[in-house]
C-alpha atoms as a PDB file:
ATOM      1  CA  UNK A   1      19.693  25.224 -25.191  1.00  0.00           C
ATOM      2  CA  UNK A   2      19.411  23.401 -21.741  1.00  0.00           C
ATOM      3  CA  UNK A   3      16.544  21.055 -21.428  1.00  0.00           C
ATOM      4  CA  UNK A   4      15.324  20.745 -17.950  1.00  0.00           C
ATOM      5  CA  UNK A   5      12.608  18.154 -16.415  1.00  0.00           C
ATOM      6  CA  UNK A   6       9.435  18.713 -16.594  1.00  0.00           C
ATOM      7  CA  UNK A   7       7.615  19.658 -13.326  1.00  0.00           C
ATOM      8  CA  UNK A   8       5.941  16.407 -11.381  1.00  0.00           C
ATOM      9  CA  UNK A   9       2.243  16.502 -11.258  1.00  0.00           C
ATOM     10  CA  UNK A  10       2.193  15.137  -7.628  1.00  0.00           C
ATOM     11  CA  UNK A  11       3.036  17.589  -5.537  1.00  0.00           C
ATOM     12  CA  UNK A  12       5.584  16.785  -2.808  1.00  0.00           C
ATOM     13  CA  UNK A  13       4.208  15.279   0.089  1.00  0.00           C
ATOM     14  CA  UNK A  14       4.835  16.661   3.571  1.00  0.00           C
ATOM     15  CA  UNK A  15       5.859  14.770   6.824  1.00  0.00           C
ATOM     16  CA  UNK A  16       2.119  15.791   7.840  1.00  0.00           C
ATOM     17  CA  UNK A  17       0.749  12.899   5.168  1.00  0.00           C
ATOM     18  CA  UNK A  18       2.333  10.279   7.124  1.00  0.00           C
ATOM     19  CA  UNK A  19      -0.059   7.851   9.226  1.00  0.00           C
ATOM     20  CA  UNK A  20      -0.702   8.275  12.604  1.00  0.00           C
ATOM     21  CA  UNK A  21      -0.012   5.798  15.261  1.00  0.00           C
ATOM     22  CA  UNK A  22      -3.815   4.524  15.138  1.00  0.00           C
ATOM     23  CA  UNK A  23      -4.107   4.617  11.351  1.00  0.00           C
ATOM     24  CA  UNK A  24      -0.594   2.867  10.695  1.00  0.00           C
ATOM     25  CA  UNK A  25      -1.608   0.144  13.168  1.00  0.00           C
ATOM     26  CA  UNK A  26      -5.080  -0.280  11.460  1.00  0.00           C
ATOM     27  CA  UNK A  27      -3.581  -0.581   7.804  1.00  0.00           C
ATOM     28  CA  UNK A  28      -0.549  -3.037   8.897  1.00  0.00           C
ATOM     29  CA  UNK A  29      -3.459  -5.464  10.754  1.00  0.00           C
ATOM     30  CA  UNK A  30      -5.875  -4.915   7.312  1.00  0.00           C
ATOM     31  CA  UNK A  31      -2.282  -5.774   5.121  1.00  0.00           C
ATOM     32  CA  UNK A  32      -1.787  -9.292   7.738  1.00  0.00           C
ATOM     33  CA  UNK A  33      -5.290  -9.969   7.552  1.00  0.00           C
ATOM     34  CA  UNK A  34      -5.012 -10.015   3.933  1.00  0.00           C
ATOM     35  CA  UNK A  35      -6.197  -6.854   2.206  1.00  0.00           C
ATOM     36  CA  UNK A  36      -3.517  -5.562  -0.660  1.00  0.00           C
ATOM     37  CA  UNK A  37      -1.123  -3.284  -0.461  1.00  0.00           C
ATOM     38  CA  UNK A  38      -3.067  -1.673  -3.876  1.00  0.00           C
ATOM     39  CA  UNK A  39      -6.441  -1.751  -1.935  1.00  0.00           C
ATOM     40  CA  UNK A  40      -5.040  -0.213   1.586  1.00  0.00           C
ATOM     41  CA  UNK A  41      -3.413   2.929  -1.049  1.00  0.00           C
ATOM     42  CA  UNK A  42      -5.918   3.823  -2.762  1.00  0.00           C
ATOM     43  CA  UNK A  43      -8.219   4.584  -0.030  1.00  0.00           C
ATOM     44  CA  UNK A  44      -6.122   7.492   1.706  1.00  0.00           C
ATOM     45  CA  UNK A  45      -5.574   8.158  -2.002  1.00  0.00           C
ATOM     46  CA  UNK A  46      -1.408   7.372  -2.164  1.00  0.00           C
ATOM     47  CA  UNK A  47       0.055   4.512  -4.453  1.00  0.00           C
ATOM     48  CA  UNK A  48       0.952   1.316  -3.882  1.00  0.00           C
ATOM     49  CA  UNK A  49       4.628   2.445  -3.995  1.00  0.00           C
ATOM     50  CA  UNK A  50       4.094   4.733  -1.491  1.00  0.00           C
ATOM     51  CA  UNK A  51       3.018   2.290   0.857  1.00  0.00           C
ATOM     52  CA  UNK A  52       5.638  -0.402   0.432  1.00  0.00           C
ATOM     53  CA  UNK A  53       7.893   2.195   1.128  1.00  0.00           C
ATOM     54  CA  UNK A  54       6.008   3.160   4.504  1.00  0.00           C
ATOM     55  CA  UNK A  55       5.447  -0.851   5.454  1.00  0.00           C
ATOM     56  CA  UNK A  56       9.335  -1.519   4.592  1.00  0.00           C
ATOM     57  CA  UNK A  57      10.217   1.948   6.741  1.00  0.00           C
ATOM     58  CA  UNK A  58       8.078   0.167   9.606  1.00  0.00           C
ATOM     59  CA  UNK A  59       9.087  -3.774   9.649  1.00  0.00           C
ATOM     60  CA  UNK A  60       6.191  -4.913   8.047  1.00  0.00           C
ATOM     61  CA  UNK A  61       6.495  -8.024   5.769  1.00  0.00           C
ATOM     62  CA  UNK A  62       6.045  -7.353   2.320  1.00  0.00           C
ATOM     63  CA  UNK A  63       4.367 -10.178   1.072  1.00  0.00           C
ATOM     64  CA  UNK A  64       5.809 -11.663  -2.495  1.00  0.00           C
ATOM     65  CA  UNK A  65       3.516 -12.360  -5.885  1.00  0.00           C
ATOM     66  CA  UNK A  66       3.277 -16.331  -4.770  1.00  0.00           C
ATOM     67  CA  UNK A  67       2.011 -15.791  -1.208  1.00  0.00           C
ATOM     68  CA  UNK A  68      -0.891 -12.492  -2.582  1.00  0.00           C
ATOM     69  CA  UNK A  69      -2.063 -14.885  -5.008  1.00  0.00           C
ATOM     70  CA  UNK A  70      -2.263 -17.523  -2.582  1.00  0.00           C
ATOM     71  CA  UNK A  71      -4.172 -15.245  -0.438  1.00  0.00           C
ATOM     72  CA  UNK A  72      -6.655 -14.108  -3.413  1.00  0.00           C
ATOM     73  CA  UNK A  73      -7.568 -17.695  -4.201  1.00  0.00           C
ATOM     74  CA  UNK A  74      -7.833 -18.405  -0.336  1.00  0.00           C
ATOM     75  CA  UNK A  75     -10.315 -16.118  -0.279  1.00  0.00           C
ATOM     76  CA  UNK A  76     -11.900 -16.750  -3.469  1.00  0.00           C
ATOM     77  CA  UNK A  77     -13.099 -19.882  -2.183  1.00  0.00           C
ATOM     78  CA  UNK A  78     -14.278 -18.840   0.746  1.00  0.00           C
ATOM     79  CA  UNK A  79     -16.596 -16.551  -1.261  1.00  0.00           C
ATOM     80  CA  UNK A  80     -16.886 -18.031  -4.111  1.00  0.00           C
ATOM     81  CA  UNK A  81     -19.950 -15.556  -5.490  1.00  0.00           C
ATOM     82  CA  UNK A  82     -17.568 -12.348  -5.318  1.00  0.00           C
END
Protein backbone atom coordinates (compact mmCIF):
# COMPACT_ATOMS: atom_id res chain seq x y z
CA UNK A 1 0.00 0.00 0.00
CA UNK A 2 1.45 3.51 -0.95
CA UNK A 3 0.46 6.29 1.32
CA UNK A 4 0.32 9.56 -0.40
CA UNK A 5 -0.16 13.26 1.18
CA UNK A 6 -3.09 14.44 1.88
CA UNK A 7 -4.45 17.26 -0.38
CA UNK A 8 -3.64 21.05 1.07
CA UNK A 9 -6.68 22.93 2.04
CA UNK A 10 -5.26 26.24 0.59
CA UNK A 11 -5.51 26.16 -2.73
CA UNK A 12 -2.46 27.25 -4.76
CA UNK A 13 -2.19 30.75 -5.23
CA UNK A 14 -1.76 32.30 -8.67
CA UNK A 15 0.75 35.05 -9.84
CA UNK A 16 -2.66 37.15 -10.08
CA UNK A 17 -2.70 37.29 -5.91
CA UNK A 18 0.40 39.17 -5.89
CA UNK A 19 0.20 43.04 -4.90
CA UNK A 20 0.11 45.60 -7.23
CA UNK A 21 2.55 48.37 -7.50
CA UNK A 22 0.13 50.78 -5.39
CA UNK A 23 -0.90 48.14 -2.86
CA UNK A 24 2.79 46.76 -2.29
CA UNK A 25 3.94 50.35 -1.76
CA UNK A 26 1.02 51.05 0.72
CA UNK A 27 1.69 47.80 2.89
CA UNK A 28 5.72 48.26 2.93
CA UNK A 29 5.04 52.21 4.24
CA UNK A 30 2.11 50.66 6.88
CA UNK A 31 5.07 47.70 7.83
CA UNK A 32 7.92 51.04 8.36
CA UNK A 33 5.40 52.97 10.01
CA UNK A 34 4.95 50.23 12.35
CA UNK A 35 1.91 48.06 11.69
CA UNK A 36 2.82 44.03 11.89
CA UNK A 37 3.56 41.90 9.47
CA UNK A 38 0.42 39.62 11.22
CA UNK A 39 -1.90 42.74 11.01
CA UNK A 40 -0.91 43.85 7.20
CA UNK A 41 -1.83 39.63 6.30
CA UNK A 42 -4.69 39.21 7.58
CA UNK A 43 -6.45 41.97 5.95
CA UNK A 44 -6.00 40.79 2.17
CA UNK A 45 -6.64 37.51 4.00
CA UNK A 46 -2.86 35.70 3.38
CA UNK A 47 -0.54 34.69 6.41
CA UNK A 48 2.05 36.19 7.95
CA UNK A 49 4.40 33.74 6.14
CA UNK A 50 3.20 34.72 3.08
CA UNK A 51 4.12 38.12 3.52
CA UNK A 52 7.64 37.80 4.85
CA UNK A 53 8.19 35.94 1.93
CA UNK A 54 6.79 38.86 -0.40
CA UNK A 55 8.72 41.74 1.89
CA UNK A 56 12.08 39.51 1.74
CA UNK A 57 11.31 38.96 -2.33
CA UNK A 58 11.11 42.95 -2.35
CA UNK A 59 14.10 44.37 0.01
CA UNK A 60 12.06 45.19 2.73
CA UNK A 61 13.57 44.89 6.28
CA UNK A 62 12.16 42.29 8.24
CA UNK A 63 12.10 43.58 11.51
CA UNK A 64 13.39 40.99 14.45
CA UNK A 65 11.25 40.01 17.87
CA UNK A 66 13.45 42.84 19.93
CA UNK A 67 12.82 45.79 17.58
CA UNK A 68 8.38 44.66 17.11
CA UNK A 69 8.27 44.63 20.71
CA UNK A 70 10.03 47.75 20.97
CA UNK A 71 7.65 49.16 18.57
CA UNK A 72 4.42 47.70 20.52
CA UNK A 73 5.50 49.30 23.77
CA UNK A 74 6.42 52.57 21.78
CA UNK A 75 3.16 52.75 20.93
CA UNK A 76 1.60 51.53 23.96
CA UNK A 77 2.59 54.56 25.61
CA UNK A 78 1.64 56.76 23.32
CA UNK A 79 -1.90 55.37 23.78
CA UNK A 80 -1.88 54.16 26.77
CA UNK A 81 -5.99 53.50 26.92
CA UNK A 82 -5.79 50.90 23.88
Amino acid sequence: MVLLPKPSKVPPRSEADEPTGKVRQRLIKRYENGVSRYALAREPGHTDQWLRVRFARWGVQIRGRSEAQRIRWAQHSENPAA
